[in-house]
N, C-alpha and C. Protein backbone atom coordinates (compact mmCIF):
# COMPACT_ATOMS: atom_id res chain seq x y z
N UNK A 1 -9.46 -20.96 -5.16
CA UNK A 1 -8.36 -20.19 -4.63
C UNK A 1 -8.46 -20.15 -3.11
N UNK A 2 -7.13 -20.31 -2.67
CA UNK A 2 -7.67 -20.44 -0.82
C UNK A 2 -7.80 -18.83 -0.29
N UNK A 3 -8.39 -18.61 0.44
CA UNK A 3 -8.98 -17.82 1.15
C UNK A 3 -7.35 -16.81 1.93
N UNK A 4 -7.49 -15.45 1.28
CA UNK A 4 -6.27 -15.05 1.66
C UNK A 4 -5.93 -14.28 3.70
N UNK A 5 -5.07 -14.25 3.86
CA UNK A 5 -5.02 -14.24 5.05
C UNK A 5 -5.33 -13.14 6.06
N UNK A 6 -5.24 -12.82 7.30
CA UNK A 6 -5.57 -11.60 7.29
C UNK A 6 -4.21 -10.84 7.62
N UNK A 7 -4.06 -9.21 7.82
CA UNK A 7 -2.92 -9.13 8.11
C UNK A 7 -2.46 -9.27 9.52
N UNK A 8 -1.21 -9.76 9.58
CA UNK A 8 -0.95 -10.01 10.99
C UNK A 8 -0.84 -8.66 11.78
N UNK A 9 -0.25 -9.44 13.23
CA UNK A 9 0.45 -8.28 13.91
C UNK A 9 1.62 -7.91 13.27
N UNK A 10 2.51 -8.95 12.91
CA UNK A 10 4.06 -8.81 12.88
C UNK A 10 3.86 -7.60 11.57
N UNK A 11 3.07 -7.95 10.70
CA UNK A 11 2.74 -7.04 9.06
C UNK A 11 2.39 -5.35 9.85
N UNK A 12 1.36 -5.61 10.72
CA UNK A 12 1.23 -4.49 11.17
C UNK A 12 2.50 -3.55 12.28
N UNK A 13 3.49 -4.45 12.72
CA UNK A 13 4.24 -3.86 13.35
C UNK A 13 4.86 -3.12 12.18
N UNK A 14 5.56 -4.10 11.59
CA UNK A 14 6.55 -3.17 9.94
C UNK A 14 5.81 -2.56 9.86
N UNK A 15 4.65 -1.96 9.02
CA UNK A 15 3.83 -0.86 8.84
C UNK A 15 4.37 0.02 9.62
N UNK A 16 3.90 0.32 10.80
CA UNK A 16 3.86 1.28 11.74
C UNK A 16 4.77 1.93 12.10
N UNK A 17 6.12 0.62 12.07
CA UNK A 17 7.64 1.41 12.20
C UNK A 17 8.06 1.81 11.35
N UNK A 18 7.99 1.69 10.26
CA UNK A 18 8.11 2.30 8.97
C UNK A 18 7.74 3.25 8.82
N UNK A 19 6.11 3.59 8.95
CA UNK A 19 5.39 4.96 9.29
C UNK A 19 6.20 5.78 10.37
N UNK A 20 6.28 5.33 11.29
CA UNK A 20 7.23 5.77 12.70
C UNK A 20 8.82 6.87 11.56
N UNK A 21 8.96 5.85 11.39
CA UNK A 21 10.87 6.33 10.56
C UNK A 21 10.22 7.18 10.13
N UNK A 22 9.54 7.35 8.67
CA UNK A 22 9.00 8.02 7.71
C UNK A 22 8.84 9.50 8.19
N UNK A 23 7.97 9.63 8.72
CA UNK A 23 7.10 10.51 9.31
C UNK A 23 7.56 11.17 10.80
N UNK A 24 8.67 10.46 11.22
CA UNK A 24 8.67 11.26 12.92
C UNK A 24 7.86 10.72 14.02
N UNK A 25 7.04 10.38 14.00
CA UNK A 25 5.82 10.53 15.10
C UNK A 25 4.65 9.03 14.40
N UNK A 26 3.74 9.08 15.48
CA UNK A 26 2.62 7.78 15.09
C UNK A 26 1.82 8.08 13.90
N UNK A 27 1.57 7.23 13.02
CA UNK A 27 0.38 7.52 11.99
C UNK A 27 -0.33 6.48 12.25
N UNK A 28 -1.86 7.23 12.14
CA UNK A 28 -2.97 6.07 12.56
C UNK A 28 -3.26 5.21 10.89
N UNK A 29 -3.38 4.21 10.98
CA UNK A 29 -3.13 3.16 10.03
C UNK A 29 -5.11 2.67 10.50
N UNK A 30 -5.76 2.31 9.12
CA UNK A 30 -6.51 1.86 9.28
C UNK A 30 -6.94 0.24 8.38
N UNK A 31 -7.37 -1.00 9.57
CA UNK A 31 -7.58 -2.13 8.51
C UNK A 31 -8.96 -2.07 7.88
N UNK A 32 -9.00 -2.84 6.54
CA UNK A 32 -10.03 -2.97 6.10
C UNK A 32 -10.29 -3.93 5.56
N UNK A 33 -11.22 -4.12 4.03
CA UNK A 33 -10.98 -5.55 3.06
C UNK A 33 -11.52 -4.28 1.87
N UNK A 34 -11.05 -4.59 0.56
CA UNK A 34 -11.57 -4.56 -0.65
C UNK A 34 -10.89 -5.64 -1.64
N UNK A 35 -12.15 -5.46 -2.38
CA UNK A 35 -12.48 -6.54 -3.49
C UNK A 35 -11.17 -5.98 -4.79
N UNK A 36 -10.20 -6.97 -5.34
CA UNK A 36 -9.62 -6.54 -6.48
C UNK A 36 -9.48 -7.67 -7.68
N UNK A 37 -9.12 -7.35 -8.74
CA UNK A 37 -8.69 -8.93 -9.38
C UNK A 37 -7.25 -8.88 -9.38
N UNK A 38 -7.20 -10.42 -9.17
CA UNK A 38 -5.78 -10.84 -8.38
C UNK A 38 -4.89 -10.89 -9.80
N UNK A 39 -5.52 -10.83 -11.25
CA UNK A 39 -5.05 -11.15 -12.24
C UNK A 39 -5.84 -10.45 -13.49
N UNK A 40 -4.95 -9.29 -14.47
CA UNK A 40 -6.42 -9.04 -15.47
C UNK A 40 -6.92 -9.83 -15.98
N UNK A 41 -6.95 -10.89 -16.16
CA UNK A 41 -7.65 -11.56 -16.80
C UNK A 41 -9.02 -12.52 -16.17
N UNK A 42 -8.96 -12.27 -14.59
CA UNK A 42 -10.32 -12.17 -13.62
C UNK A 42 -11.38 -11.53 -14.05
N UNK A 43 -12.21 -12.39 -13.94
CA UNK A 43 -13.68 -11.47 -14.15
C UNK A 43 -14.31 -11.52 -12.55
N UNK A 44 -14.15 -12.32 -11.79
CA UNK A 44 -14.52 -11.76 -10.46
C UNK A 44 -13.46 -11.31 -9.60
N UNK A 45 -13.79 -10.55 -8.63
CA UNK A 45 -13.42 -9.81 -7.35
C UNK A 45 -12.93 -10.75 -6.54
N UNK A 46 -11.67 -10.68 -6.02
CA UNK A 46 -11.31 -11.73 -5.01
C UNK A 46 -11.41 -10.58 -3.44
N UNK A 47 -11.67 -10.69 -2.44
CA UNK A 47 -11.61 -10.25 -1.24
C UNK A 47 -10.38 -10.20 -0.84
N UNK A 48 -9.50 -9.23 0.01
CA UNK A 48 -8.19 -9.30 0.41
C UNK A 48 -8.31 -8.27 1.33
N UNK A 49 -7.17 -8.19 2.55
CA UNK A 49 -7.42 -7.40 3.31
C UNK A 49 -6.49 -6.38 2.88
N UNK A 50 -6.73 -4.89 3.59
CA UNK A 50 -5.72 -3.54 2.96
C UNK A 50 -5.37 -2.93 4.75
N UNK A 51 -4.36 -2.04 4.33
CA UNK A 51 -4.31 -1.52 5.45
C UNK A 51 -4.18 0.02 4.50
N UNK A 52 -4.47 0.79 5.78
CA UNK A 52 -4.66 2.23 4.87
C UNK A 52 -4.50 3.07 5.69
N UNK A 53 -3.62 4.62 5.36
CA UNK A 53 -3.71 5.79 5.80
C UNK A 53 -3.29 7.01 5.04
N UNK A 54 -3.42 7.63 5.84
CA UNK A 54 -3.55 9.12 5.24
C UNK A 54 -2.28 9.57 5.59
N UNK A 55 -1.97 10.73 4.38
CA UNK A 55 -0.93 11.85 5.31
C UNK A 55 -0.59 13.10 4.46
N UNK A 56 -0.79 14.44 5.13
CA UNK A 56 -0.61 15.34 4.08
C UNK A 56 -1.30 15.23 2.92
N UNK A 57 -2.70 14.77 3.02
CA UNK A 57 -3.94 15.21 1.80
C UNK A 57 -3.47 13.99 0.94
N UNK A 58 -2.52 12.88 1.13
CA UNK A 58 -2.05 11.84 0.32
C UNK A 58 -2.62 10.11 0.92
N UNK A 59 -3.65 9.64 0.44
CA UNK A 59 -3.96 8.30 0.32
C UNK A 59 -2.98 7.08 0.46
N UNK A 60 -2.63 6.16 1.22
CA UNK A 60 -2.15 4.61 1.16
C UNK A 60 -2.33 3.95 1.11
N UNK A 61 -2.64 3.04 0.34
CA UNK A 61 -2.96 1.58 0.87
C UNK A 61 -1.75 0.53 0.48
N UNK A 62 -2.01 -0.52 1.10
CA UNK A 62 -1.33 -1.96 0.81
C UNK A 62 -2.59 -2.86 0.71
N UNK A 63 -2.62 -4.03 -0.20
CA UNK A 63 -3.93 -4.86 -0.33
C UNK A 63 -2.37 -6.14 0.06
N UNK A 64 -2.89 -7.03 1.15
CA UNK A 64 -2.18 -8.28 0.98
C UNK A 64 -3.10 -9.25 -0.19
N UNK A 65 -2.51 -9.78 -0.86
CA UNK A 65 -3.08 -10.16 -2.05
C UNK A 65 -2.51 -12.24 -1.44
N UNK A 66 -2.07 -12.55 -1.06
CA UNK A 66 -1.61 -13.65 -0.49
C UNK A 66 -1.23 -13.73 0.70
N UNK A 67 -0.37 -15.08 1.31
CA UNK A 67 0.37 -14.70 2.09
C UNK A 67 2.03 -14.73 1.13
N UNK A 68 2.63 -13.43 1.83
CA UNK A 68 3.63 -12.98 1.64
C UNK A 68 3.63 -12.59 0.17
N UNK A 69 2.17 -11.78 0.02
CA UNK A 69 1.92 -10.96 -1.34
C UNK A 69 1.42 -10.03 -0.88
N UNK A 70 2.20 -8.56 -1.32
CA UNK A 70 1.17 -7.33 -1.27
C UNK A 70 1.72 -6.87 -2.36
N UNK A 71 0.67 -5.89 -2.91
CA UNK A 71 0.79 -4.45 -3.76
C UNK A 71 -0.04 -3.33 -2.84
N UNK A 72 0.43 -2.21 -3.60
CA UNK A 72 0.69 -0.98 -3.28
C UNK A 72 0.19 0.32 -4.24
N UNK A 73 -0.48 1.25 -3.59
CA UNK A 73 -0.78 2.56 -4.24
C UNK A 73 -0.76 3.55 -3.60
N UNK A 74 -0.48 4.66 -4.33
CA UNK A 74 -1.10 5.81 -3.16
C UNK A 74 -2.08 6.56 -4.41
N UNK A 75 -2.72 7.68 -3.60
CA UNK A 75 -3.72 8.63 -4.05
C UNK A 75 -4.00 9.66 -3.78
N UNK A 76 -4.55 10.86 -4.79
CA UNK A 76 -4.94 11.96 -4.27
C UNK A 76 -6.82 12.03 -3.88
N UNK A 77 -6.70 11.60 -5.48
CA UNK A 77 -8.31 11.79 -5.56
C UNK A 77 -8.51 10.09 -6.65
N UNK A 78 -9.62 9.92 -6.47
CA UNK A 78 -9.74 8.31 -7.06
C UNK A 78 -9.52 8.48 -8.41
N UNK A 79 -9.14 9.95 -9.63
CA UNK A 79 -8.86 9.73 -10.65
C UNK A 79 -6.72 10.06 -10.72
N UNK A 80 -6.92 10.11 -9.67
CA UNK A 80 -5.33 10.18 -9.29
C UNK A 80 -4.72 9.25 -8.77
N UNK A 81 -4.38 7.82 -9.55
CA UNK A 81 -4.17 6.61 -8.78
C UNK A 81 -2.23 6.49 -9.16
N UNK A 82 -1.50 6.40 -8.16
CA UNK A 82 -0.03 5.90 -8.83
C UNK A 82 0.24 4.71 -7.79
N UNK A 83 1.61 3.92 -8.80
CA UNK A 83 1.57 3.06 -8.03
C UNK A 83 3.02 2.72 -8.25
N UNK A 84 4.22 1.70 -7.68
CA UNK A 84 5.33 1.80 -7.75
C UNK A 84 6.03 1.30 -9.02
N UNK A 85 5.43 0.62 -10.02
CA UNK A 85 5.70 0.09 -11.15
C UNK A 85 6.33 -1.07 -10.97
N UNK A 86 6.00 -1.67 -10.04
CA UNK A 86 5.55 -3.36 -9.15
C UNK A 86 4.63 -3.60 -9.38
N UNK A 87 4.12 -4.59 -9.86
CA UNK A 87 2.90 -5.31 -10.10
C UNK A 87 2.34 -5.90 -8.62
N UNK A 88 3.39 -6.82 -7.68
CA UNK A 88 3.38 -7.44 -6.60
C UNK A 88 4.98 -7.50 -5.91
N UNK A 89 4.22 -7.76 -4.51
CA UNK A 89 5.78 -7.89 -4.01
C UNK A 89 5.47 -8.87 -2.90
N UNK A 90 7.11 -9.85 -2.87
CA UNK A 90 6.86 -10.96 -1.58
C UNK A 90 7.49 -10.47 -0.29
N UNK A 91 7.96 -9.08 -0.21
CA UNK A 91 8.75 -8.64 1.16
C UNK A 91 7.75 -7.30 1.55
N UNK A 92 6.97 -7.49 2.36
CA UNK A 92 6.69 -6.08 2.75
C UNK A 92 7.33 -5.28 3.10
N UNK A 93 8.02 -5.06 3.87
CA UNK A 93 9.39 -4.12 4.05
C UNK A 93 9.43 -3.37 2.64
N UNK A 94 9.93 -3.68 1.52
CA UNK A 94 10.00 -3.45 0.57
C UNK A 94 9.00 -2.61 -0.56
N UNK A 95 8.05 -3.64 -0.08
CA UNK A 95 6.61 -2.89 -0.58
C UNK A 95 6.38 -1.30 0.08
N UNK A 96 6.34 -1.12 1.38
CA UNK A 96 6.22 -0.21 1.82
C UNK A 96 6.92 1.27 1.34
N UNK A 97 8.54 0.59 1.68
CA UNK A 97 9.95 1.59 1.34
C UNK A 97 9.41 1.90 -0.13
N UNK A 98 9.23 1.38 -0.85
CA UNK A 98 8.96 1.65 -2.40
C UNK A 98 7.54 2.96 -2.58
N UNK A 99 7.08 2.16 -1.72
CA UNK A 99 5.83 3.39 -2.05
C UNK A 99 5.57 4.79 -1.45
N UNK A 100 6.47 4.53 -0.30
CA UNK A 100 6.63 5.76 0.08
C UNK A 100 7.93 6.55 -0.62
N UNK A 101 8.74 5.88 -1.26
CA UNK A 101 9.69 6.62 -1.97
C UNK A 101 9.05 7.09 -3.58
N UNK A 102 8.48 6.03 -4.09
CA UNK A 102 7.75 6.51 -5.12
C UNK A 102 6.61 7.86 -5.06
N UNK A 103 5.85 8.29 -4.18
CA UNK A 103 5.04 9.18 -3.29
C UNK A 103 5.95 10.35 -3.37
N UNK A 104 7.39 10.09 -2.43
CA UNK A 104 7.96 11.41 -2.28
C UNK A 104 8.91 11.66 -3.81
N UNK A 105 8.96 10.93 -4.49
CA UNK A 105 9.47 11.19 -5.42
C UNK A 105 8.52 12.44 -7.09
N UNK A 106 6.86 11.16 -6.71
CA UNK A 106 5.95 12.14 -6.81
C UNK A 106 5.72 13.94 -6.46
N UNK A 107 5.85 13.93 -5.50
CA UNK A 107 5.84 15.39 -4.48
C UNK A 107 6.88 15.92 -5.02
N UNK A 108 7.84 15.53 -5.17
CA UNK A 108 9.10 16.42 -5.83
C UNK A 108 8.99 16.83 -7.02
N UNK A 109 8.64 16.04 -8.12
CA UNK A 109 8.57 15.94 -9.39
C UNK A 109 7.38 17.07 -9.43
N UNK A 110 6.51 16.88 -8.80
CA UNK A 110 5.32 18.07 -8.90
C UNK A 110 5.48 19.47 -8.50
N UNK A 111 6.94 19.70 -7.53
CA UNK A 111 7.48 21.06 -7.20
C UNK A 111 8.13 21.33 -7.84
N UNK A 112 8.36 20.65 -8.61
CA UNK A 112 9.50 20.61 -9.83
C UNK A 112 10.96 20.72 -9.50
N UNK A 113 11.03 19.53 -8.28
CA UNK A 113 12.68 19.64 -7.38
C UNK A 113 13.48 18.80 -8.47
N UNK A 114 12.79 17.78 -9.16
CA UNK A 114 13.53 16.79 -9.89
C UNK A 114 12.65 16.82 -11.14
């Protein structure tokens, strides 16, 4: 399998302006790498890079899983995992908008707005 990419700037600009819209103001975004399987039926760990942040006691990540592949989760606590009911996605833009709508849709559903 070829060696997946890292994330760019341009990936990291969308991020940020997105965060920017979202939120009002800057959110600090952090890069990293974790290990996932790219497929259940993997028995090893492929390496991929994530980008990640916080907000309001709520977890993000994006894992680019290719180029022009990411998935998406957020979190409270590591037995609190949701995710957009996307397996993968080829538009980040998209990926993002989804998970943060899925998140606030979360938050609502738990105040019991919806």
């Amino acid at each position: 399998m070829p060696e997946i990419p890292d994330i760019t700037d341009a990936e990291h600009w969308i991020i940020d302006t997105t965060l920017t819209e979202r939120y009002g103001g800057r959110v600090e975004t952090q890069i990293g790498d974790a290990e996932i399987r790219l497929a259940p039926s993997d028995r090893a760990l492929t390496g991929c890079p994530v980008i990640h942040w916080n907000e309001a006691g709520c977890n993000f990540i994006i894992f680019k899983t290719g180029s022009r592949k990411y998935r998406c989760q957020f979190f409270y606590r590591g037995y609190q995992q949701y995710g957009t009911g996307v397996h993968e996605y080829d538009d980040l833009t998209e990926c993002i908008v989804s998970l943060l709508q899925s998140q606030a849709d979360h938050e609502a559903k738990e105040r019991g707005d919806i």
